[in-house]
N, C-alpha and C. Protein backbone atom coordinates (compact mmCIF):
# COMPACT_ATOMS: atom_id res chain seq x y z
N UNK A 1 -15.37 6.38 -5.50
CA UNK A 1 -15.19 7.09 -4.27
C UNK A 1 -14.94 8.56 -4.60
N UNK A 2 -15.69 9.24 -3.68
CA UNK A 2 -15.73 10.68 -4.36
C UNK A 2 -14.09 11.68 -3.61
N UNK A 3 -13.63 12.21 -4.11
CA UNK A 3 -12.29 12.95 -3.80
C UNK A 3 -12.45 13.62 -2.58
N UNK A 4 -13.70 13.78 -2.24
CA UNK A 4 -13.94 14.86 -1.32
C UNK A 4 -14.18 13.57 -0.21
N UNK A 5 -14.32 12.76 0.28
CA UNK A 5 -14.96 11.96 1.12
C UNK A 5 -13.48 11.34 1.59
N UNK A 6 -12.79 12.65 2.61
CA UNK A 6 -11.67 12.11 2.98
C UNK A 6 -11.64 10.90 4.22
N UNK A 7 -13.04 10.64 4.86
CA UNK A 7 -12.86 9.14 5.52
C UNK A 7 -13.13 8.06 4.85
N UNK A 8 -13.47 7.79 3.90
CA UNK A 8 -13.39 6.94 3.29
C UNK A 8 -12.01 6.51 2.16
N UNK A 9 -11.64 7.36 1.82
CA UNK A 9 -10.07 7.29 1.16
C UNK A 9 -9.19 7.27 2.25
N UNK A 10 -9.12 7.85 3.86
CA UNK A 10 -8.39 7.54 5.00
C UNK A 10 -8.48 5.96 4.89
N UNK A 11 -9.45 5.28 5.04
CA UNK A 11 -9.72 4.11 5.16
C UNK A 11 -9.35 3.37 3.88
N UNK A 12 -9.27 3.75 2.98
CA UNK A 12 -8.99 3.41 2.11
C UNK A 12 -6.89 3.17 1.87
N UNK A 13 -6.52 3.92 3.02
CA UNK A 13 -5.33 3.97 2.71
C UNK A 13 -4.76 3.06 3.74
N UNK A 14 -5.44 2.94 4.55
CA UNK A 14 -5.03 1.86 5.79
C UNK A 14 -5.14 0.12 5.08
N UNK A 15 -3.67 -0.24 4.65
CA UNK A 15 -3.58 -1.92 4.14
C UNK A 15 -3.29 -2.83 4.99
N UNK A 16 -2.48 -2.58 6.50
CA UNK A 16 -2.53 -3.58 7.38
C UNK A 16 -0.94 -4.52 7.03
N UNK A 17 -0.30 -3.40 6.13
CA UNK A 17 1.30 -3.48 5.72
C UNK A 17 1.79 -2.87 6.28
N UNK A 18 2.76 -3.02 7.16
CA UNK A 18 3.39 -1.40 7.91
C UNK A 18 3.72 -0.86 6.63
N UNK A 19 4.95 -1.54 5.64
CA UNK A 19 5.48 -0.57 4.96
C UNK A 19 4.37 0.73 3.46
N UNK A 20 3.18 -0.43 3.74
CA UNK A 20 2.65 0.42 2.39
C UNK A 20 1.56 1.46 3.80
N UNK A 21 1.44 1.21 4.73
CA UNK A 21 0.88 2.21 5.81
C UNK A 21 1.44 3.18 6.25
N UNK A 22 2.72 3.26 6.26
CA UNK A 22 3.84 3.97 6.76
C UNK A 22 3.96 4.82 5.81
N UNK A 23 4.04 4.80 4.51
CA UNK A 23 4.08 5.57 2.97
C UNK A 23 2.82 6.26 2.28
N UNK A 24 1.67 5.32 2.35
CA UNK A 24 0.31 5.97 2.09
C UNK A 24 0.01 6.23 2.78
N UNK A 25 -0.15 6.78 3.82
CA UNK A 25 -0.72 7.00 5.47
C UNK A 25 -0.15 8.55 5.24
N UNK A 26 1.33 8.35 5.24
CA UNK A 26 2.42 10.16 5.60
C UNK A 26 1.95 10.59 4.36
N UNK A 27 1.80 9.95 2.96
CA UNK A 27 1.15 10.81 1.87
C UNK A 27 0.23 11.45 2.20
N UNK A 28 -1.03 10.68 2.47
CA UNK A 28 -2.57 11.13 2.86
C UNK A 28 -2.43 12.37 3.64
N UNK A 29 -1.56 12.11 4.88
CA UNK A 29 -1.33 12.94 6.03
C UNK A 29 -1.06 14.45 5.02
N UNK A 30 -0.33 14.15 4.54
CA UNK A 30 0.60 15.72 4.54
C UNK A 30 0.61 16.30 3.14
N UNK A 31 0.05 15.55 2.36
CA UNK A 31 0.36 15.71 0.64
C UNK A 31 -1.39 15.74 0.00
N UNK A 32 -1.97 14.99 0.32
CA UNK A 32 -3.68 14.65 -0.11
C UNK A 32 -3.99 16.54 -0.71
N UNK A 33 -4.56 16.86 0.38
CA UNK A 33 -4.56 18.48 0.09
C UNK A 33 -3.90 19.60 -0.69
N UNK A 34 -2.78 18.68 -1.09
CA UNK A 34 -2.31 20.27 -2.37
C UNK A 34 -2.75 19.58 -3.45
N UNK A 35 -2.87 18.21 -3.83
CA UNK A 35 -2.92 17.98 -5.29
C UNK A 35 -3.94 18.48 -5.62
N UNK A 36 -4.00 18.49 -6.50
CA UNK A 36 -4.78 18.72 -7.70
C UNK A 36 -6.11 17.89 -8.02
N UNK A 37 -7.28 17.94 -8.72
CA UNK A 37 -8.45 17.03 -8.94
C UNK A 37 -7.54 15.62 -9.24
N UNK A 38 -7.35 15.93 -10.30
CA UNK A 38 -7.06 15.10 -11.14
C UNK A 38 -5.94 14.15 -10.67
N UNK A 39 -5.21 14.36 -9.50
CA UNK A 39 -4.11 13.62 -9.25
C UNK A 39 -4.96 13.37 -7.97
N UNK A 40 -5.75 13.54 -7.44
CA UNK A 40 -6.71 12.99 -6.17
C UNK A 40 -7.56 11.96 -6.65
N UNK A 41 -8.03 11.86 -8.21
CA UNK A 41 -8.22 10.73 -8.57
C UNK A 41 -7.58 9.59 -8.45
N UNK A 42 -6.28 10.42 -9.14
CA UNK A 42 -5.30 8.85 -9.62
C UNK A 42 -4.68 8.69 -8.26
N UNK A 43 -4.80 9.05 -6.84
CA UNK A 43 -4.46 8.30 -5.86
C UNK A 43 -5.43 7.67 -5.20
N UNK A 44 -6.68 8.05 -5.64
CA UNK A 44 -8.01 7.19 -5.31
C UNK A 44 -7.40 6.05 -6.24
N UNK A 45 -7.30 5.93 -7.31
CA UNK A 45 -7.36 5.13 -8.56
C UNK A 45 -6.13 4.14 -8.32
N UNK A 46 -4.85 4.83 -7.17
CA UNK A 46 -3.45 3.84 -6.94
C UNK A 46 -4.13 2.78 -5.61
N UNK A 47 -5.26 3.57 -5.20
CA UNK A 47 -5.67 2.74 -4.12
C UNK A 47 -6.48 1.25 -4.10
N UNK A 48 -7.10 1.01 -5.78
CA UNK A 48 -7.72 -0.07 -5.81
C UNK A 48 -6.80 -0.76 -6.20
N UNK A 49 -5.46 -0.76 -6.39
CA UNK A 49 -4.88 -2.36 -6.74
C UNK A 49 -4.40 -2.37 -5.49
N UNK A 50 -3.84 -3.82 -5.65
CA UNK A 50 -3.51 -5.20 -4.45
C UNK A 50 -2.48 -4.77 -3.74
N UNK A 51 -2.35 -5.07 -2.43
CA UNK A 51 -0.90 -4.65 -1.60
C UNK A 51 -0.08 -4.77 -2.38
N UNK A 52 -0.12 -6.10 -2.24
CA UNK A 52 1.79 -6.68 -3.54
C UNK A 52 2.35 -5.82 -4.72
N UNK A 53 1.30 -5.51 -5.16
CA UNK A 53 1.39 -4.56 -6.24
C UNK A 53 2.02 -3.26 -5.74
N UNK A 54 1.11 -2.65 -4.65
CA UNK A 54 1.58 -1.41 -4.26
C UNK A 54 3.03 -1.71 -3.82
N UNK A 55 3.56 -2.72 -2.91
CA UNK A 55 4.51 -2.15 -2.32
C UNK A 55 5.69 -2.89 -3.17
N UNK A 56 5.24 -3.38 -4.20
CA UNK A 56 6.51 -4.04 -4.97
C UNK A 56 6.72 -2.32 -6.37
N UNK A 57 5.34 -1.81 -5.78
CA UNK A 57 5.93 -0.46 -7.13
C UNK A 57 7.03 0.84 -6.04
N UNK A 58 6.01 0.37 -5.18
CA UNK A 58 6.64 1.91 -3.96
C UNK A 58 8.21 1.08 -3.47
N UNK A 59 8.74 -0.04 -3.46
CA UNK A 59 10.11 0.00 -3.67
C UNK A 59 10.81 -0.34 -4.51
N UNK A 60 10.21 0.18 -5.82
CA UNK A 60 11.15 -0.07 -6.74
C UNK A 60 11.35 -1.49 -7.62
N UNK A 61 10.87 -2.59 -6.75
CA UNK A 61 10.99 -3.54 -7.13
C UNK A 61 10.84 -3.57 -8.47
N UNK A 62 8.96 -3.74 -8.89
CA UNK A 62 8.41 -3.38 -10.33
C UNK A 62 8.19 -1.91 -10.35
N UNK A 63 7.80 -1.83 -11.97
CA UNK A 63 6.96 -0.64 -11.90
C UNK A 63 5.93 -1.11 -12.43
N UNK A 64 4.82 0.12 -11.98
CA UNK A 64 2.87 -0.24 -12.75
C UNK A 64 3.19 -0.14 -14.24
N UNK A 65 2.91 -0.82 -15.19
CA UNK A 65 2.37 -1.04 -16.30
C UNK A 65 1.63 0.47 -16.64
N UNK A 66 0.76 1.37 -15.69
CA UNK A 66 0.30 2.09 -15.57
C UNK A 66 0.98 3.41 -16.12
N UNK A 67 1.31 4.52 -16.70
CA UNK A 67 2.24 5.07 -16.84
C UNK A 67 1.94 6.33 -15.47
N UNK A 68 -0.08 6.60 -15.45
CA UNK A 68 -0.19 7.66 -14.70
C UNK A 68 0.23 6.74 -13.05
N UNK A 69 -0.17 5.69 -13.27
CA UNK A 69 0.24 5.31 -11.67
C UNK A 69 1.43 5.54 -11.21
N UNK A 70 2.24 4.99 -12.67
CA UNK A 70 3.83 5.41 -11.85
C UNK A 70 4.16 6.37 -11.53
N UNK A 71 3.74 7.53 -12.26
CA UNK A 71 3.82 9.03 -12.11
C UNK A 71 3.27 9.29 -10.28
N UNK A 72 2.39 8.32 -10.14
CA UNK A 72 2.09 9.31 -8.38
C UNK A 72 2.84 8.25 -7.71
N UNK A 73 2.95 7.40 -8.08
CA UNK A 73 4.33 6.36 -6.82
C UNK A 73 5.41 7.07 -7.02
N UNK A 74 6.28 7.70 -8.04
CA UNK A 74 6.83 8.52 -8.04
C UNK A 74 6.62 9.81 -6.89
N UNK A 75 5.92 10.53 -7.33
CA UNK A 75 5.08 11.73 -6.64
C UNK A 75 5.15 11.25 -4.85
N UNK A 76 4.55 10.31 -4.81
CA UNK A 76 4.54 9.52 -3.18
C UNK A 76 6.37 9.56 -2.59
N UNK A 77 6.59 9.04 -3.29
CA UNK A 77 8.04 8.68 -3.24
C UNK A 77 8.93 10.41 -2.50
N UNK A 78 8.81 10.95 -3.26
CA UNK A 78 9.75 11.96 -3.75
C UNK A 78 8.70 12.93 -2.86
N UNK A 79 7.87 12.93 -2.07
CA UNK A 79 7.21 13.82 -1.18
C UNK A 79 7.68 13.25 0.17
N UNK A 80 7.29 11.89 0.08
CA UNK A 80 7.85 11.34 1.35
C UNK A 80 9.56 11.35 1.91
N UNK A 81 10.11 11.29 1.15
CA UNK A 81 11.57 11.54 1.00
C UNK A 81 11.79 12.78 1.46
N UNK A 82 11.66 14.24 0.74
CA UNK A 82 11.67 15.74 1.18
C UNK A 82 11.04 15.58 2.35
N UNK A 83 10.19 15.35 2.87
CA UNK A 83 9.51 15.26 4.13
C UNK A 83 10.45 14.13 5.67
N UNK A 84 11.59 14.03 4.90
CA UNK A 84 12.18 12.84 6.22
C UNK A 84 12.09 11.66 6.35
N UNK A 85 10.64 11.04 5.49
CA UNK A 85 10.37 9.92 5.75
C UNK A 85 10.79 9.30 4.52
N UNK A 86 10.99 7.70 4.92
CA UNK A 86 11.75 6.51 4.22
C UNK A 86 10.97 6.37 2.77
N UNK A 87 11.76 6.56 1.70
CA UNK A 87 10.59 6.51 0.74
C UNK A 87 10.74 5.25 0.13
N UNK A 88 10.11 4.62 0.53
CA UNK A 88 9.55 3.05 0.24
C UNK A 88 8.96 2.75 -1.21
């Protein structure tokens, strides 16, 4: 999926979880646009694993095995938080 093809990564961020919708959704919203290439990958790249996965990393539960993944659930985290919202 190309970085630039923001309806398709919109769609891509919609899981049909409130809580991982509520978190990747306000990312997309408000954060997508400053990163960087390379970190617009790796949230293309946080987007192909499994709900469970996502929302057992975005609270903490586990972390990704991943080291760059954890780095943007981190990043997600800690944007959504400064921003008001619940960082899941």
């Amino acid at each position: 999926m190309s970085i630039n093809n923001k309806t398709r990564i919109y769609w891509a961020c919609r899981r049909g979880m409130h809580e991982l919708d509520f978190s990747i959704m306000s990312f997309f919203k408000y954060e997508y646009d400053t990163l960087d290439n390379n970190d617009k990958f790796l949230f293309i790249r946080l987007l192909s694993n499994d709900d469970l996965d996502l929302v057992n990393w975005l609270i903490n539960y586990r972390e990704s095995p991943d080291h760059e993944l954890q780095r943007m659930i981190k990043l997600i985290q800690i944007r959504n938080k400064t921003r008001s919202f619940i960082a899941i």
